[in-house]
Protein backbone atom coordinates (compact mmCIF):
# COMPACT_ATOMS: atom_id res chain seq x y z
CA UNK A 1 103.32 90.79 39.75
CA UNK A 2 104.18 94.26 41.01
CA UNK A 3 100.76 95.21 41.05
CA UNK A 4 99.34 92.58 42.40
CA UNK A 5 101.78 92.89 45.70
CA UNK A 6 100.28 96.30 46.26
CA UNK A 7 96.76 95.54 46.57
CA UNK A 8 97.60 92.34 48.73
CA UNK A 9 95.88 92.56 52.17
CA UNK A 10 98.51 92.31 54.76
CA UNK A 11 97.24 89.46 56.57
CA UNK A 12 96.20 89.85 60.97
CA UNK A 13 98.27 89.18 63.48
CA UNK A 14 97.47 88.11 66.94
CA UNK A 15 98.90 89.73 69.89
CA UNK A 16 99.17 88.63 73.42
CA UNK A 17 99.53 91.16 75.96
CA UNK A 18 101.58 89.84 79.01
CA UNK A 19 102.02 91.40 82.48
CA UNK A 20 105.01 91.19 84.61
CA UNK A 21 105.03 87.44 85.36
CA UNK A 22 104.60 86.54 82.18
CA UNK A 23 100.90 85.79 82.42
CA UNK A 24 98.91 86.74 79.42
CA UNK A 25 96.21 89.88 80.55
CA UNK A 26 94.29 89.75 76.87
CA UNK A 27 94.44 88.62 72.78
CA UNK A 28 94.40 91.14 70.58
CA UNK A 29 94.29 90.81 66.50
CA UNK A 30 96.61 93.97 65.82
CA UNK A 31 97.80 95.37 62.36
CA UNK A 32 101.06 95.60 64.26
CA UNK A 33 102.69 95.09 67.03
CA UNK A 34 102.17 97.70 70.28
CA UNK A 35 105.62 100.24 70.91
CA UNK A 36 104.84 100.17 74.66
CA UNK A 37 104.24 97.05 77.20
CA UNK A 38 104.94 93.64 77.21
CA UNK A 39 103.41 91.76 73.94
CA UNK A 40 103.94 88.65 72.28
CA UNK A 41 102.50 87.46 68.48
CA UNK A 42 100.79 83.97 68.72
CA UNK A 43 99.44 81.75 66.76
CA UNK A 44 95.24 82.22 67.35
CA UNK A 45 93.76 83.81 69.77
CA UNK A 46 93.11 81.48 72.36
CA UNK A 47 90.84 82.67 75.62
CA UNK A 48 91.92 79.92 77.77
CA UNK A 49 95.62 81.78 77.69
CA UNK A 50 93.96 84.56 80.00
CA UNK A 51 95.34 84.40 83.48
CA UNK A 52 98.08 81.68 82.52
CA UNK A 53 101.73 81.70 80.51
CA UNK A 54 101.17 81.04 77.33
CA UNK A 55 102.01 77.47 75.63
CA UNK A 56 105.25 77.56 73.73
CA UNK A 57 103.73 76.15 70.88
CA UNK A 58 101.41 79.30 70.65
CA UNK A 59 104.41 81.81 71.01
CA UNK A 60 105.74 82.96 67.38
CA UNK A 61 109.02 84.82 67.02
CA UNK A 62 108.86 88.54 66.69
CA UNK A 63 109.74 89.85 63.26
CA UNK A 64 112.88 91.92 64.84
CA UNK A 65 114.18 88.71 66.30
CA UNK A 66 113.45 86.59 62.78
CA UNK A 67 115.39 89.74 61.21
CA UNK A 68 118.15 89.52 62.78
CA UNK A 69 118.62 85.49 62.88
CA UNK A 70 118.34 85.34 59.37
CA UNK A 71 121.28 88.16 59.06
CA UNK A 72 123.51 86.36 61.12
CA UNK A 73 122.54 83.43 59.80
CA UNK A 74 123.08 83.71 56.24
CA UNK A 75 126.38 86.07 56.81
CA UNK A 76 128.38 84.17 59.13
């Protein structure tokens, strides 16, 4: 089972990248998410997004966020 783990492709994820206001600028499908800006993972990659805020159905929480939930979470 080991093995097989290893040679699993680590699936896409999509990336929006937002500007100031919260408007999305571009979709990206990124092996991870970006150190520097303002980026959010979504659902698909969606063009009618650019130039608006993003649906909150289309908005997934960031892996730091789900982290640290799941710590408090399970430990309080």
């Amino acid at each position: 089972m080991l093995a097989l783990s290893l040679f699993r492709r680590r699936q896409p994820e999509y990336y929006a990248q937002l500007d100031q206001r919260g408007h999305c600028l571009a979709l990206w499908q990124l092996s991870q998410r970006p150190s520097e800006g303002k980026w959010e993972r979504v659902t698909e990659l969606d063009p009618r997004w650019i130039g608006s805020l993003l649906p909150a159905h289309a908005v997934l929480p960031s892996r730091e966020r789900s982290r640290a939930n799941r710590w408090r979470l399970h430990h309080a």
